[in-house]
N, C-alpha and C. Protein backbone atom coordinates (compact mmCIF):
# COMPACT_ATOMS: atom_id res chain seq x y z
N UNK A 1 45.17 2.67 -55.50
CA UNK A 1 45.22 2.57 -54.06
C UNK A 1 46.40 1.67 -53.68
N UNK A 2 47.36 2.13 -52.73
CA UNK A 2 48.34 1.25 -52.39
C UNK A 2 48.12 -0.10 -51.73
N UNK A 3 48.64 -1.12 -52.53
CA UNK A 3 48.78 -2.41 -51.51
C UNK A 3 49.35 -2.96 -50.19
N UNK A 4 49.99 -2.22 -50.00
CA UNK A 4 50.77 -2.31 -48.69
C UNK A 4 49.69 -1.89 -47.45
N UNK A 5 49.35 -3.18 -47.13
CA UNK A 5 48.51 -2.97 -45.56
C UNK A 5 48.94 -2.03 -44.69
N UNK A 6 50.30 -1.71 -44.99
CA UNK A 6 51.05 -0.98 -43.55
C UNK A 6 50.25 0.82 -43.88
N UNK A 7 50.24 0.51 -45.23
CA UNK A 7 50.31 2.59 -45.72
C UNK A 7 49.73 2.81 -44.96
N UNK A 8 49.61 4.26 -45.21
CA UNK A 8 48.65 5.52 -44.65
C UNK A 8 48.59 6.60 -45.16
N UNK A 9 47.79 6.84 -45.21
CA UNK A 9 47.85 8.60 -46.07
C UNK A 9 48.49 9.55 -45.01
N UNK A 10 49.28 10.63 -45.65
CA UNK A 10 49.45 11.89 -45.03
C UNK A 10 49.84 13.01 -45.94
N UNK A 11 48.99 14.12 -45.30
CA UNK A 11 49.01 14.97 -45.62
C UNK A 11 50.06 16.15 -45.91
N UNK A 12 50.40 16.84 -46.59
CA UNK A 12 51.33 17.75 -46.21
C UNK A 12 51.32 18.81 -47.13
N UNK A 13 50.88 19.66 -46.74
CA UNK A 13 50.59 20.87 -47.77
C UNK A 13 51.18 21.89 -47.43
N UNK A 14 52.35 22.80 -47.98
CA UNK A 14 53.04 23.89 -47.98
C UNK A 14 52.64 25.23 -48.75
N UNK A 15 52.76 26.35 -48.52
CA UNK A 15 52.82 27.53 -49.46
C UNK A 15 53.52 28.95 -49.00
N UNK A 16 54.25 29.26 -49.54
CA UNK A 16 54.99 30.51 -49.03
C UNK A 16 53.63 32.14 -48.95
N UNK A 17 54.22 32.41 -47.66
CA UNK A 17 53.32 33.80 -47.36
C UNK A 17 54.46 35.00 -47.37
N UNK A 18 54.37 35.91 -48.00
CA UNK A 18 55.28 37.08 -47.63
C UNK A 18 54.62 37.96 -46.39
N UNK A 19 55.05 37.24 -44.98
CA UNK A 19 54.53 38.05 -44.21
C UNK A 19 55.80 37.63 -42.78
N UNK A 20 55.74 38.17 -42.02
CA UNK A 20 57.02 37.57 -40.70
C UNK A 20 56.34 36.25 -40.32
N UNK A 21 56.87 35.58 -39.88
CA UNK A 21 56.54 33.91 -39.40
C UNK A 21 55.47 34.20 -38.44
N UNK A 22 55.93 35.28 -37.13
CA UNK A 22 54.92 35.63 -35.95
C UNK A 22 53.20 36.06 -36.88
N UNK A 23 53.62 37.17 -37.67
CA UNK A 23 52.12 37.52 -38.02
C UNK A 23 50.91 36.65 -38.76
N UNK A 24 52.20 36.04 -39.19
CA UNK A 24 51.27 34.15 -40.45
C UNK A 24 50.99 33.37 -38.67
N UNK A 25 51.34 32.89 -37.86
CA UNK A 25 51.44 32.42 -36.83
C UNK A 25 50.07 33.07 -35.76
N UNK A 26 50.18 34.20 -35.81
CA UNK A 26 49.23 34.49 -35.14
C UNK A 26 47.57 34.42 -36.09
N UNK A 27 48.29 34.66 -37.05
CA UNK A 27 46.32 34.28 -38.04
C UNK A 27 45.80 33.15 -37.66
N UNK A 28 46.75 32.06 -37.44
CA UNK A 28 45.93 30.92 -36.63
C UNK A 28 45.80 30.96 -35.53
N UNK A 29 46.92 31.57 -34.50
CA UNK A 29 46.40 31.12 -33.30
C UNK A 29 45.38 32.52 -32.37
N UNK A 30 44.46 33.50 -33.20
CA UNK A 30 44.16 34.05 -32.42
C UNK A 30 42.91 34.66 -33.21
N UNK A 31 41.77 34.39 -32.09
CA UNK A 31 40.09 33.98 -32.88
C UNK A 31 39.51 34.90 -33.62
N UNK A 32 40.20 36.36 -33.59
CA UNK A 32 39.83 37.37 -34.70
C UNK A 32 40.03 37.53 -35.18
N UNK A 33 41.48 36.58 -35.41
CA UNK A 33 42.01 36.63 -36.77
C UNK A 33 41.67 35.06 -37.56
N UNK A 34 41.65 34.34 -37.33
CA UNK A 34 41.69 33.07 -37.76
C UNK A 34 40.13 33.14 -38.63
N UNK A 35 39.10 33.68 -37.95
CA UNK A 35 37.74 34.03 -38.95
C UNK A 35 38.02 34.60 -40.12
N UNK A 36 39.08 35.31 -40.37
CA UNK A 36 39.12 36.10 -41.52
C UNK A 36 39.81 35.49 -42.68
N UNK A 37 40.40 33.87 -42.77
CA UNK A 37 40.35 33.09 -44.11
C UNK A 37 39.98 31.66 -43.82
N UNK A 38 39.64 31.58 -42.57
CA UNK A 38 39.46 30.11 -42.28
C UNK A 38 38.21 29.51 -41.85
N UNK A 39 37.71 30.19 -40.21
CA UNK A 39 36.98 29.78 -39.58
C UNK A 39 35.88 30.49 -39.38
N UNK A 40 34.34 30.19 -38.99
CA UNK A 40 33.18 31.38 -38.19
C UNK A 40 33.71 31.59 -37.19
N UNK A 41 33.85 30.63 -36.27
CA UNK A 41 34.89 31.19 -34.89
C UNK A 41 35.54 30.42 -34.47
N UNK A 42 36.20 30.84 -33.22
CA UNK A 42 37.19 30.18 -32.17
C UNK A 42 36.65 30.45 -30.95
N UNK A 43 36.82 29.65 -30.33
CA UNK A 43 36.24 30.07 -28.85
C UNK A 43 37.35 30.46 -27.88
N UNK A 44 39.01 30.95 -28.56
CA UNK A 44 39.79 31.14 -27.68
C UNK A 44 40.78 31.10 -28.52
N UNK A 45 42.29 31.47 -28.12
CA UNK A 45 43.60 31.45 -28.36
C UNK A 45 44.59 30.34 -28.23
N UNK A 46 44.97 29.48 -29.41
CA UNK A 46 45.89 29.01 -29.41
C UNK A 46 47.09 28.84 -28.46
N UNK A 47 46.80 28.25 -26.93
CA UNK A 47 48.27 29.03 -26.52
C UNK A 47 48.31 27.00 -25.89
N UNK A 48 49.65 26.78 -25.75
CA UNK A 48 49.92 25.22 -25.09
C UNK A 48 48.55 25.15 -23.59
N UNK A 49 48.51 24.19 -23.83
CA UNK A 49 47.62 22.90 -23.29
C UNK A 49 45.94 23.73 -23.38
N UNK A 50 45.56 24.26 -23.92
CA UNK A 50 44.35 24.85 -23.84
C UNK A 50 43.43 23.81 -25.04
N UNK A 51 42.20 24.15 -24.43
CA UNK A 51 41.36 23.58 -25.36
C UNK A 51 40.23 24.36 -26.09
N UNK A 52 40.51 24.41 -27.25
CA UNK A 52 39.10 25.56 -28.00
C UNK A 52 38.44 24.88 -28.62
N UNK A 53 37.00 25.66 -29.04
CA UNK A 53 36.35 24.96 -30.55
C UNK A 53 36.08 25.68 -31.57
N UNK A 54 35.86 24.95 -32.29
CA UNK A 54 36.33 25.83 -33.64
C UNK A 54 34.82 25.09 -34.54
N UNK A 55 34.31 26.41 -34.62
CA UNK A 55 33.11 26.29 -35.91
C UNK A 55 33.21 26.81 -37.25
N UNK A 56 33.26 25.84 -38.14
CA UNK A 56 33.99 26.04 -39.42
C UNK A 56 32.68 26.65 -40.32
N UNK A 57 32.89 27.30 -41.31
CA UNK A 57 32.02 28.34 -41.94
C UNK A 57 30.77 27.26 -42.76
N UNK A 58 30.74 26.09 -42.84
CA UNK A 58 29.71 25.45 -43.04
C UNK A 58 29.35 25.48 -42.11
N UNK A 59 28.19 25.44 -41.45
CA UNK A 59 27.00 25.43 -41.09
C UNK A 59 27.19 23.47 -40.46
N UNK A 60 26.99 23.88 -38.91
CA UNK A 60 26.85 22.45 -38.24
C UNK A 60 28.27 21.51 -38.54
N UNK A 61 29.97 22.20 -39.15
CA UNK A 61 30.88 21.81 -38.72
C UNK A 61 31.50 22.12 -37.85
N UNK A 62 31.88 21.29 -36.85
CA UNK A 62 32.88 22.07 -35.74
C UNK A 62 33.44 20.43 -35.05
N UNK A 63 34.91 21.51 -34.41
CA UNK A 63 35.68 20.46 -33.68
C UNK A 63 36.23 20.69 -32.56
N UNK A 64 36.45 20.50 -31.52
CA UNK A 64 37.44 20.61 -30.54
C UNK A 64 38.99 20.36 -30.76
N UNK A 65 39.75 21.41 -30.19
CA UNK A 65 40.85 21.34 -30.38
C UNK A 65 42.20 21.76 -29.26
N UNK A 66 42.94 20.24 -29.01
CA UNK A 66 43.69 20.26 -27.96
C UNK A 66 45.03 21.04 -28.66
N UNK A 67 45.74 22.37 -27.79
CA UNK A 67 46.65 22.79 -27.98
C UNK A 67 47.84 22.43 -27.21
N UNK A 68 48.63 21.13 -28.07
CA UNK A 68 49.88 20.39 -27.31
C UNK A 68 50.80 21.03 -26.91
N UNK A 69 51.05 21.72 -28.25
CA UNK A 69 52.27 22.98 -28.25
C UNK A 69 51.79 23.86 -29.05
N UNK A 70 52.26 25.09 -28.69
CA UNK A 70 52.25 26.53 -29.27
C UNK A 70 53.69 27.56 -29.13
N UNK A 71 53.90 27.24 -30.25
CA UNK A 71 55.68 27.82 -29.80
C UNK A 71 55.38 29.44 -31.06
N UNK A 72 54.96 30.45 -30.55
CA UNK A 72 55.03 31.49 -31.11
C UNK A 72 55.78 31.91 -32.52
N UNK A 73 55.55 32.12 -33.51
CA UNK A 73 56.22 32.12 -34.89
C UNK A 73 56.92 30.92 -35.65
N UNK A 74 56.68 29.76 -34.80
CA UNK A 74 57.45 28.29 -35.07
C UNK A 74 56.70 27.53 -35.67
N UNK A 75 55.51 26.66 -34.20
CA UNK A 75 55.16 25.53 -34.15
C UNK A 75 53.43 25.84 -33.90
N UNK A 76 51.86 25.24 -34.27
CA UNK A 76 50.98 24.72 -33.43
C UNK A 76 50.72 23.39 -33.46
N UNK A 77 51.25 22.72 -32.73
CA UNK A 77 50.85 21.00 -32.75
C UNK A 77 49.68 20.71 -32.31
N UNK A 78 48.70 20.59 -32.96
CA UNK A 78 47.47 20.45 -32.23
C UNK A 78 46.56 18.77 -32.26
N UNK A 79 45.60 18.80 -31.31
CA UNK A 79 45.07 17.38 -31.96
C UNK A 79 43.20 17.37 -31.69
N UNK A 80 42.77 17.59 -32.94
CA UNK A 80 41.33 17.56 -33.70
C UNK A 80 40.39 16.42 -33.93
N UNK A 81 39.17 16.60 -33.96
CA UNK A 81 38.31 15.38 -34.46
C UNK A 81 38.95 14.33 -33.40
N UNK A 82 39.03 14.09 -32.14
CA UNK A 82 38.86 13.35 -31.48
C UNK A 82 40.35 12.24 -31.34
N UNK A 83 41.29 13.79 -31.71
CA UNK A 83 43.10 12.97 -31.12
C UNK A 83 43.53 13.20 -32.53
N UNK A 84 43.05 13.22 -33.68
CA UNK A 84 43.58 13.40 -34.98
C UNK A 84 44.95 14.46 -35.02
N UNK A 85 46.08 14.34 -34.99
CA UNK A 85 47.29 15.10 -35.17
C UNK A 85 47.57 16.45 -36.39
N UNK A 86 47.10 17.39 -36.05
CA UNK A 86 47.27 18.17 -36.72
C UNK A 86 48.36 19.34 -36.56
N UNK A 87 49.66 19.46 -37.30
CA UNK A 87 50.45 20.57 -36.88
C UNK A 87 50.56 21.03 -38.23
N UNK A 88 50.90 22.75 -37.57
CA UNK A 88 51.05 23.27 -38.54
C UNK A 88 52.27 24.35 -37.89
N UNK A 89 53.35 24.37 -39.50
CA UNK A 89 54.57 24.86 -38.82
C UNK A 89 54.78 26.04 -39.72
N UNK A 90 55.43 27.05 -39.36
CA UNK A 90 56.00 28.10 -40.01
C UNK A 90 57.84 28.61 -40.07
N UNK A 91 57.75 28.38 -41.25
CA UNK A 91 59.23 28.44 -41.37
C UNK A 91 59.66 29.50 -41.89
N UNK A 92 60.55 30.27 -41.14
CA UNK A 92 60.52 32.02 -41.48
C UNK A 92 61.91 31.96 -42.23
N UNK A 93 61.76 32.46 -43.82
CA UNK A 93 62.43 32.34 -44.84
C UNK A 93 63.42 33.38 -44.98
N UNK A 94 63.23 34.58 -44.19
CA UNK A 94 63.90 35.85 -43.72
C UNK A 94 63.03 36.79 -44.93
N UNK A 95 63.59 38.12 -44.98
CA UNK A 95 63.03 39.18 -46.19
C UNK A 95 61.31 38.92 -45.73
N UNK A 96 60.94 38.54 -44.45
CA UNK A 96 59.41 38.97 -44.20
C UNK A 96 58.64 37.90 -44.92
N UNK A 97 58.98 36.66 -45.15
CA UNK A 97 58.56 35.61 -45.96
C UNK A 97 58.48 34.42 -45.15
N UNK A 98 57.40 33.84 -45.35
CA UNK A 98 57.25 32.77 -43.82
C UNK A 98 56.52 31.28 -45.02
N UNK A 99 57.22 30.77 -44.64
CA UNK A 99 56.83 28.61 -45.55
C UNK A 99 55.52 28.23 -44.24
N UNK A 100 54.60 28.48 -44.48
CA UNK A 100 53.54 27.72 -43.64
C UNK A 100 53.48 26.15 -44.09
N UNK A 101 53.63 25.34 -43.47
CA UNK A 101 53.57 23.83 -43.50
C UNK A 101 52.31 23.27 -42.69
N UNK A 102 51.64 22.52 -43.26
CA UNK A 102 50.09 21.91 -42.77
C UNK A 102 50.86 20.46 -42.97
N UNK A 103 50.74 19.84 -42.13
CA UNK A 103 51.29 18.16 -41.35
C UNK A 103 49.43 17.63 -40.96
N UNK A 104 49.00 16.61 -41.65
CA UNK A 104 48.11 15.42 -40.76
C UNK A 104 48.00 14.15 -41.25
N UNK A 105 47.69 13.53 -39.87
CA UNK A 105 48.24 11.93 -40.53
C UNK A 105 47.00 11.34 -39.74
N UNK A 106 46.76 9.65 -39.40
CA UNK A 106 46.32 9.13 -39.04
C UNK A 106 44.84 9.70 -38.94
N UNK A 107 44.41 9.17 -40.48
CA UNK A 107 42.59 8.90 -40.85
C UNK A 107 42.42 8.31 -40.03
N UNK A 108 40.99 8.48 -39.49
CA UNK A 108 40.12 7.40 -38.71
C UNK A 108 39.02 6.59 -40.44
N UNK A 109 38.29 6.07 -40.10
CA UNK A 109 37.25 5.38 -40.98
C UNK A 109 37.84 4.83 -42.00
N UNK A 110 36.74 4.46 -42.90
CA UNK A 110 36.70 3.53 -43.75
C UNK A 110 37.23 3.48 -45.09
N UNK A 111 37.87 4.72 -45.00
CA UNK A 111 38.35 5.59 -46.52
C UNK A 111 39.29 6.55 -46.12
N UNK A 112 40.34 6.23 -45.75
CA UNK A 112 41.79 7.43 -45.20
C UNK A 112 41.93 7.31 -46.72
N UNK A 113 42.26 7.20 -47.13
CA UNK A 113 43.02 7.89 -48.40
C UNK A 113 42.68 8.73 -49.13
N UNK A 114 40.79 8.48 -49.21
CA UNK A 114 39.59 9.61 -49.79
C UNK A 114 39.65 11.12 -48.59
N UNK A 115 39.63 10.66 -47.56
CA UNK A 115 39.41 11.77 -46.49
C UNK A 115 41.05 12.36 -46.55
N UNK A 116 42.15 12.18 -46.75
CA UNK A 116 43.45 12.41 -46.86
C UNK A 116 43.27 13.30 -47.96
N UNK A 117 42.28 12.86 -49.35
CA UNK A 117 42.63 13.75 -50.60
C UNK A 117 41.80 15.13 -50.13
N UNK A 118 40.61 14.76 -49.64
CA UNK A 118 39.45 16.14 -49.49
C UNK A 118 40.45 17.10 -48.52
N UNK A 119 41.00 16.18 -47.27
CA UNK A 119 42.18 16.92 -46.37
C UNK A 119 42.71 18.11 -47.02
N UNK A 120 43.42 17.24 -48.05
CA UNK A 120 44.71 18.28 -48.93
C UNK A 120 43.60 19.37 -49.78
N UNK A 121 42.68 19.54 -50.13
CA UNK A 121 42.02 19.94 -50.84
C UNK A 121 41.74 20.96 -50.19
N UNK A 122 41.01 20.79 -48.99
CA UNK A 122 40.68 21.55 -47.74
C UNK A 122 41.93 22.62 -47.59
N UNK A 123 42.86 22.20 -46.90
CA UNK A 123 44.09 22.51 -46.41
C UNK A 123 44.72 23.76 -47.83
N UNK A 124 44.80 23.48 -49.43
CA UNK A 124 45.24 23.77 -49.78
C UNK A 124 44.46 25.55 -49.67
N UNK A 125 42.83 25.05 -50.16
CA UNK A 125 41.90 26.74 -49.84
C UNK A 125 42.19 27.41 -48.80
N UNK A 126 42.51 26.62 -47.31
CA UNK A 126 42.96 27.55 -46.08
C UNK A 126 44.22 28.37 -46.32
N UNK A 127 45.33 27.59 -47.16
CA UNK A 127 46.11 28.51 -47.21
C UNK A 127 46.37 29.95 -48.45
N UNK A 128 45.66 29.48 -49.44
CA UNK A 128 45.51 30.09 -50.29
C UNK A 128 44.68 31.24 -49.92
N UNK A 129 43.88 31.44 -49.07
CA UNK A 129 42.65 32.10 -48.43
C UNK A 129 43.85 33.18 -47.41
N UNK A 130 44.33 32.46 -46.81
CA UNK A 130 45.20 32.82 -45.18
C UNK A 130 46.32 33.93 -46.84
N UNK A 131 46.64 33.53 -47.50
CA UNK A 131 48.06 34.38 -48.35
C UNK A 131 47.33 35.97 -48.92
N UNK A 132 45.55 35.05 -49.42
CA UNK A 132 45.00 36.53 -50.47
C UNK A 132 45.14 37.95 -48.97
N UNK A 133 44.60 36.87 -47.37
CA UNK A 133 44.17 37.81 -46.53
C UNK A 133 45.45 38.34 -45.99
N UNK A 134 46.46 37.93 -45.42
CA UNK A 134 47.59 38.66 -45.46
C UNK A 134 48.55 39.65 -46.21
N UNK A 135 48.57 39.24 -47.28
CA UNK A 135 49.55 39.43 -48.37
C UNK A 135 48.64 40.71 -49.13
N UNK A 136 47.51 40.84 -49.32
CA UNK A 136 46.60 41.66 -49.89
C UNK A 136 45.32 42.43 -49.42
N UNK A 137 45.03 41.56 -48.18
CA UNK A 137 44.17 42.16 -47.34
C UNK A 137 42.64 42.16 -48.03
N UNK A 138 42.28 40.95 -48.94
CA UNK A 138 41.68 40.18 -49.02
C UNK A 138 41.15 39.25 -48.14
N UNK A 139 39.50 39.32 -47.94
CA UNK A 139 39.30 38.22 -47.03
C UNK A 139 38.99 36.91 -47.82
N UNK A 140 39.24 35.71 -47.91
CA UNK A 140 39.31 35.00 -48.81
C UNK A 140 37.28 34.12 -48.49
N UNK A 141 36.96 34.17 -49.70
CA UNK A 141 35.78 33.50 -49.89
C UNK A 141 35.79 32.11 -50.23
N UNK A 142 36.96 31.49 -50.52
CA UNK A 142 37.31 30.06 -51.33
C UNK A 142 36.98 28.87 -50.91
N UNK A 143 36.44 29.29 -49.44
CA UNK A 143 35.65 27.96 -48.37
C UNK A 143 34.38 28.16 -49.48
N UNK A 144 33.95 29.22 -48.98
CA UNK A 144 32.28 28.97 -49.99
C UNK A 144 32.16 28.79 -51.26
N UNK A 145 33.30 29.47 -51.79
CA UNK A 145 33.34 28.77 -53.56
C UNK A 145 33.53 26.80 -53.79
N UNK A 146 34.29 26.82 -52.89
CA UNK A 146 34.49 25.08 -52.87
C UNK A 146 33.17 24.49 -52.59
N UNK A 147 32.12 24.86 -51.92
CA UNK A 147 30.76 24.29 -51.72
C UNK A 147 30.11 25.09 -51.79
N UNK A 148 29.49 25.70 -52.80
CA UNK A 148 28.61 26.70 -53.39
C UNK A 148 27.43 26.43 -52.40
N UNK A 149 26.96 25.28 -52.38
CA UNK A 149 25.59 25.17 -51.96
C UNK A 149 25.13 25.02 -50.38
N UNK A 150 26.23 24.91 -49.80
CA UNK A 150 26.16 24.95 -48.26
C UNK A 150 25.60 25.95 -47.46
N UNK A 151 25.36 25.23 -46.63
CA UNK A 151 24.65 26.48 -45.31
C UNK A 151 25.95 26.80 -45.03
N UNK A 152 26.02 28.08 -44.33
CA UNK A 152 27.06 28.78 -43.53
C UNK A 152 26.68 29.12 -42.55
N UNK A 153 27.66 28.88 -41.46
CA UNK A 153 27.45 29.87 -40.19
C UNK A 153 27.59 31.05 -39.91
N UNK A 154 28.51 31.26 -40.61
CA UNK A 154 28.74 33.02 -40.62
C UNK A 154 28.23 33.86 -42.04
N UNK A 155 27.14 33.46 -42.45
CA UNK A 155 26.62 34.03 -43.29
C UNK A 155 25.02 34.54 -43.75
């Protein structure tokens, strides 16, 4: 664990999708699609200053989520769990190949560095899930393999 009082954990998890930046872009920001490697639902569309919620496929998780910015095939800067900074960027590599980038910083509680690792852990199945369902048309199961024993909402 670092000594430096100042640290902080952050997150940052990358993975290349062979898909256009817009179509990786819209899997998150639009609620019939975003169920199909990530979420049970959305209560709405990703678009700037809107607010949705989002019930995650365990059973009794969910969050509200402020949409700061939404810049179509680019940017969603969003902020979760009660102001928590979450963006996620897409960087279109050309040849139909898009760098999805997952950005979060500033833990709340008593253990940022533990909640920072489960973060990346989290973050890494969403995207791995978001590549099988694009790229192969696979809906990805890897939320429920990561917690075998959980209730689900959409299940």
């Amino acid at each position: 664990m670092p000594t430096d009082p100042g640290w902080k954990p952050v997150v940052d998890v990358d993975l290349l999708i062979r898909k256009p930046s817009i179509e990786v872009y819209q899997a998150f920001a639009e609620p019939d699609r975003i169920r199909r490697f990530w979420l049970a639902s959305s209560s709405g569309r990703l678009v700037s200053g809107a607010t949705v919620s989002w019930q995650f496929k365990v059973a009794a998780a969910r969050t509200d989520v402020l949409v700061i910015e939404a810049a179509p095939g680019a940017l969603l800067d969003l902020r979760w769990d009660d102001g928590q900074p979450l963006r996620l960027t897409f960087d279109d590599r050309g040849g139909a190949s898009t760098l999805v980038g997952v950005h979060l910083t500033d833990f709340p509680g008593d253990n940022p560095a533990a909640d920072a690792i489960e973060a990346t852990s989290g973050f890494t199945l969403v995207l791995a899930s978001l590549k099988m369902w694009l790229e192969h048309g696979i809906e990805g199961d890897l939320m429920y393999d990561k917690f075998p024993d959980a209730e689900y909402a959409d299940r």
